[in-house]
N, C-alpha and C. Protein backbone atom coordinates (compact mmCIF):
# COMPACT_ATOMS: atom_id res chain seq x y z
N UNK A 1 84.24 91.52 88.46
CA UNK A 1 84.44 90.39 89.36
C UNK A 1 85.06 89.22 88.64
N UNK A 2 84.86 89.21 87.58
CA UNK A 2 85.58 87.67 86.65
C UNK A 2 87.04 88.16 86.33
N UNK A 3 87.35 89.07 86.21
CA UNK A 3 88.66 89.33 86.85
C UNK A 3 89.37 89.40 87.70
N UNK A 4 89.02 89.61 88.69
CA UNK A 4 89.29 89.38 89.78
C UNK A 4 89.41 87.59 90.33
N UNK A 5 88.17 87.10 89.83
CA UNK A 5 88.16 85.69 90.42
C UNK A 5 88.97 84.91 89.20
N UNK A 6 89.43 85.27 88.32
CA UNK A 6 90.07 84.53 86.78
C UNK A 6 91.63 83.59 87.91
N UNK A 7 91.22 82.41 87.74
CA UNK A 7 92.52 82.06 87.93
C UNK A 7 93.43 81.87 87.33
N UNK A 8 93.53 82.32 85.79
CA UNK A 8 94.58 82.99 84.94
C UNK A 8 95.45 83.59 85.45
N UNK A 9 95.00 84.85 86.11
CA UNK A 9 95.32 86.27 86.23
C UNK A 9 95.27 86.46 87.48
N UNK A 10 96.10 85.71 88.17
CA UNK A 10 96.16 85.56 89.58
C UNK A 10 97.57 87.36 90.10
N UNK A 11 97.90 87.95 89.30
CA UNK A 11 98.62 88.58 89.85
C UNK A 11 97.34 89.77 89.77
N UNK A 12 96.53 89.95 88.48
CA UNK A 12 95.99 91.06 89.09
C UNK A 12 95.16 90.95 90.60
N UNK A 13 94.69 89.89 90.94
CA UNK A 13 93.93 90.06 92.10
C UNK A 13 95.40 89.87 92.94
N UNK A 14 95.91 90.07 93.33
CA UNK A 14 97.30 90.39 94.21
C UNK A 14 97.68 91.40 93.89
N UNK A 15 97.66 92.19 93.04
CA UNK A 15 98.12 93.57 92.72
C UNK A 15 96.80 94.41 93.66
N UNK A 16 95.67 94.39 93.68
CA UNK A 16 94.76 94.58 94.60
C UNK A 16 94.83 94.21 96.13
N UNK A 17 94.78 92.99 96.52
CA UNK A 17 95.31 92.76 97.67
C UNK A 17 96.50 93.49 98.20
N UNK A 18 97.27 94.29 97.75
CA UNK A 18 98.56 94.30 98.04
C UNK A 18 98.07 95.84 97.85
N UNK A 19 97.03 96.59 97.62
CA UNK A 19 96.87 97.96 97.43
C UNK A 19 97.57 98.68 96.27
N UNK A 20 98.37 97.83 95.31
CA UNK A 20 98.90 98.12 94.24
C UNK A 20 98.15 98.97 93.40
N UNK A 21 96.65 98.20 93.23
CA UNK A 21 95.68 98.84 92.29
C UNK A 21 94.38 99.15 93.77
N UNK A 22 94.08 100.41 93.63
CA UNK A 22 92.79 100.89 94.39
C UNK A 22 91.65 99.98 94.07
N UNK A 23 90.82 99.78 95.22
CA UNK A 23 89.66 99.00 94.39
C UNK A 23 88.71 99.53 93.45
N UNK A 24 88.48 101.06 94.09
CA UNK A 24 87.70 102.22 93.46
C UNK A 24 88.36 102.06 91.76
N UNK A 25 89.83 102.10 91.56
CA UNK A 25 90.16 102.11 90.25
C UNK A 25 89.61 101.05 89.40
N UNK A 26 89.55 99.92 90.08
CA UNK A 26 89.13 98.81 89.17
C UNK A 26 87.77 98.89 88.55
N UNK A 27 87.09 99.31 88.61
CA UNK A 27 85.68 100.13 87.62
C UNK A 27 85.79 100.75 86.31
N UNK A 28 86.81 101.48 86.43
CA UNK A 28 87.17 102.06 85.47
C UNK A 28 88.37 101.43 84.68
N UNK A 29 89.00 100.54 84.73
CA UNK A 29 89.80 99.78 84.28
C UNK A 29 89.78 99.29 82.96
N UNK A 30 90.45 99.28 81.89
CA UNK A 30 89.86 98.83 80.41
C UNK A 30 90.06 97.06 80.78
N UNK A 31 89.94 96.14 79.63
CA UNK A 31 90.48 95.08 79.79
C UNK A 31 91.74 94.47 79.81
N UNK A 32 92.37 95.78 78.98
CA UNK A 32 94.19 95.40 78.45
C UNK A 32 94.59 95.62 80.01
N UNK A 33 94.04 96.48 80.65
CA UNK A 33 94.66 97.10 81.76
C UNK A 33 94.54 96.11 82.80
N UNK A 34 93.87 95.06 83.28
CA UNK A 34 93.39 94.18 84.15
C UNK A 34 94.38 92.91 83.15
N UNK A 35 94.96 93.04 82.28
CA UNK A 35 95.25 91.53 81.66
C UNK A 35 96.57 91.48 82.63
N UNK A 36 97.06 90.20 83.10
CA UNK A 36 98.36 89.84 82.89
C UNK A 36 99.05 89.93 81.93
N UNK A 37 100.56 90.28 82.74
CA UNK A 37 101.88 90.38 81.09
C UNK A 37 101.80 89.38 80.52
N UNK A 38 101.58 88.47 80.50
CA UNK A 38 101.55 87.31 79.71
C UNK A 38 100.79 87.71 78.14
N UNK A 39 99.48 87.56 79.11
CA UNK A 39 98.19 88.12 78.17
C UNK A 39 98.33 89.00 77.27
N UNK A 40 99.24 90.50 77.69
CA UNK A 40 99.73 91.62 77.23
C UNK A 40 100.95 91.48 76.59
N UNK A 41 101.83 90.46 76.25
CA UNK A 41 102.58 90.20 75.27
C UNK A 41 101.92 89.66 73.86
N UNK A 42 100.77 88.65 74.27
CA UNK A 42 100.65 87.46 73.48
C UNK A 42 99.39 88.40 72.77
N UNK A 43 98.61 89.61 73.25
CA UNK A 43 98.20 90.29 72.39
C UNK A 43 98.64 91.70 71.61
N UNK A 44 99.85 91.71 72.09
CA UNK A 44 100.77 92.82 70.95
C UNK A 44 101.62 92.17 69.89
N UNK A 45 101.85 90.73 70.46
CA UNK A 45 101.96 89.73 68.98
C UNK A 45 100.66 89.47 68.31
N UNK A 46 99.70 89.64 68.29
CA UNK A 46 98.72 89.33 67.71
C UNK A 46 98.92 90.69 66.75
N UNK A 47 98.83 91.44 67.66
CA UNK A 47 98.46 93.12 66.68
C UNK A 47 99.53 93.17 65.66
N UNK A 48 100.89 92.72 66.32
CA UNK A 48 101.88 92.59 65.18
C UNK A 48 101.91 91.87 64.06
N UNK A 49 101.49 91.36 64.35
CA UNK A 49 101.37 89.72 63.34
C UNK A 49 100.33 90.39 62.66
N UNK A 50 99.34 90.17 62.43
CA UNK A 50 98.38 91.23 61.69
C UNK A 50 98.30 92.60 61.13
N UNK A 51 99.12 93.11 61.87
CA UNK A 51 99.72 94.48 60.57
C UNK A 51 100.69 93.62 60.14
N UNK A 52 101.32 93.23 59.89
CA UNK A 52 102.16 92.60 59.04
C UNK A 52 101.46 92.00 57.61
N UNK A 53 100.53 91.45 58.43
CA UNK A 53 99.60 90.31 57.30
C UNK A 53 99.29 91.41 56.20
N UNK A 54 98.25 92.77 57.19
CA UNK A 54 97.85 93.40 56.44
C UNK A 54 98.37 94.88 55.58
N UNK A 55 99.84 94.95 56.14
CA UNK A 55 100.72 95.87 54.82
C UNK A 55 101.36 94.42 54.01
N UNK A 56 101.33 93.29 54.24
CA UNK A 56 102.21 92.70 53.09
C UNK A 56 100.86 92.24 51.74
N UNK A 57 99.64 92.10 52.08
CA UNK A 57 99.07 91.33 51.41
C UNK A 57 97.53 92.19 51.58
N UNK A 58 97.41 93.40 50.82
CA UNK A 58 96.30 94.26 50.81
C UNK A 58 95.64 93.54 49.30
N UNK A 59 94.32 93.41 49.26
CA UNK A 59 93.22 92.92 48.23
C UNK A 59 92.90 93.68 47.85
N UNK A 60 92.38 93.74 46.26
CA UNK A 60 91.14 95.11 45.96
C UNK A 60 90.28 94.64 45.81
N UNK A 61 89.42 95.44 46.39
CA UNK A 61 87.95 95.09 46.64
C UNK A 61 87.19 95.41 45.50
N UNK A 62 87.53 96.49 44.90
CA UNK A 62 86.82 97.51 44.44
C UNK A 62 87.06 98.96 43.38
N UNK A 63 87.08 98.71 42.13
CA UNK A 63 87.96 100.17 41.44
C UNK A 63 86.49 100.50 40.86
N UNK A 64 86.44 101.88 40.24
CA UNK A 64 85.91 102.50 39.96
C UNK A 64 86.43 103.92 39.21
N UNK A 65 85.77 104.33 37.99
CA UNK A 65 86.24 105.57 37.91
C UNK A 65 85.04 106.80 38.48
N UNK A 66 84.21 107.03 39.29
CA UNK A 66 83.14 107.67 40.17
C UNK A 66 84.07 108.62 40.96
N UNK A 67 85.50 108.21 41.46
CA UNK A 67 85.99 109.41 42.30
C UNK A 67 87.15 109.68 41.78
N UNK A 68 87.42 111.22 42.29
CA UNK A 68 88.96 111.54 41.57
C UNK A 68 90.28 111.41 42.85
N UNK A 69 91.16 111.03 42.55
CA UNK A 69 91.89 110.80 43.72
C UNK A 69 92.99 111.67 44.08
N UNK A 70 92.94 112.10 45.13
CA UNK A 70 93.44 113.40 46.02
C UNK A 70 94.47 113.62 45.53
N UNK A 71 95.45 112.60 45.57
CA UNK A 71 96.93 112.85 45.05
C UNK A 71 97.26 112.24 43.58
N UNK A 72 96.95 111.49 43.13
CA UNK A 72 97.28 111.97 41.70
C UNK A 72 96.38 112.66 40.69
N UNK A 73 94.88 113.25 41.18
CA UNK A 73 94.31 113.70 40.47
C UNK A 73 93.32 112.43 38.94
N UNK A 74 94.27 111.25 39.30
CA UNK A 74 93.22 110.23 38.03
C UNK A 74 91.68 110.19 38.45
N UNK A 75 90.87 109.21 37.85
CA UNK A 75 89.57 108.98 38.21
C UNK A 75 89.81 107.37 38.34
N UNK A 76 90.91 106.36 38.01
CA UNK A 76 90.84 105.61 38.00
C UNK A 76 91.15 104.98 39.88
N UNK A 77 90.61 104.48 40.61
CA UNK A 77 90.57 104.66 42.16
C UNK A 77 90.33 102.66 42.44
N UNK A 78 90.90 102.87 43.25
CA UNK A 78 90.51 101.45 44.25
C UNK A 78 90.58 101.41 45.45
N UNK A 79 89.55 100.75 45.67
CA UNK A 79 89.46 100.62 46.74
C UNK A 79 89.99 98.81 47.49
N UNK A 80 90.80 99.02 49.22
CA UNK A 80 91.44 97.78 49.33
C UNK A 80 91.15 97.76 50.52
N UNK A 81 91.43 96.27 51.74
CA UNK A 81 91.25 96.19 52.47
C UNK A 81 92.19 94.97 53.05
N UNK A 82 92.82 94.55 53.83
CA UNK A 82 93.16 93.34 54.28
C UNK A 82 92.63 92.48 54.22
N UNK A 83 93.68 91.42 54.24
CA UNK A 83 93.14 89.77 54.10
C UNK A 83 91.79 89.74 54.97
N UNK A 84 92.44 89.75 56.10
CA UNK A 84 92.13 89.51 57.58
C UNK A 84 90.73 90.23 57.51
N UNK A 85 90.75 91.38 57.25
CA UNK A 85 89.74 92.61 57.68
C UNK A 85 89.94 93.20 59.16
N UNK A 86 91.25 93.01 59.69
CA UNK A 86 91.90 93.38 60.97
C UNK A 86 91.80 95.04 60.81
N UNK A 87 92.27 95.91 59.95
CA UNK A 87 92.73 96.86 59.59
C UNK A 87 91.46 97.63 59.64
């Protein structure tokens, strides 16, 4: 219902009105799926922007020689993670 009543997101409740979207469907609906394009641009720039962050600028957290590593076979290993912790 707060989607529906969001006066943000005034096209999804007109996409309903208009039989666009079943009402029965809207239950099952994720959140991306109920967002306005707006919404749905400004969070695939987010996702972008953040893999970005996190292939340009990976941290190590953590090395150890305890494991051997798959592809080169050393023991010398680290472990990394993004700035962000998005990843």
């Amino acid at each position: 219902m707060f989607n529906v009543k969001d006066d943000t997101n005034l096209d999804f409740r007109r996409r309903i009105l208009l039989g666009r979207i079943k009402p029965e469907a809207v239950v099952s609906m994720t959140f991306s799926d109920m967002a306005s394009e707006q919404r749905k641009k400004e969070t695939e720039g987010i996702k972008a922007k953040s893999m970005f962050e996190c292939e340009l600028g990976a941290t190590a957290v953590a090395s150890t020689d305890q494991f051997k590593c798959g592809k080169c076979l050393q023991r010398k290993t680290t472990y990394s993670r993004c700035r962000q912790g998005a990843c």
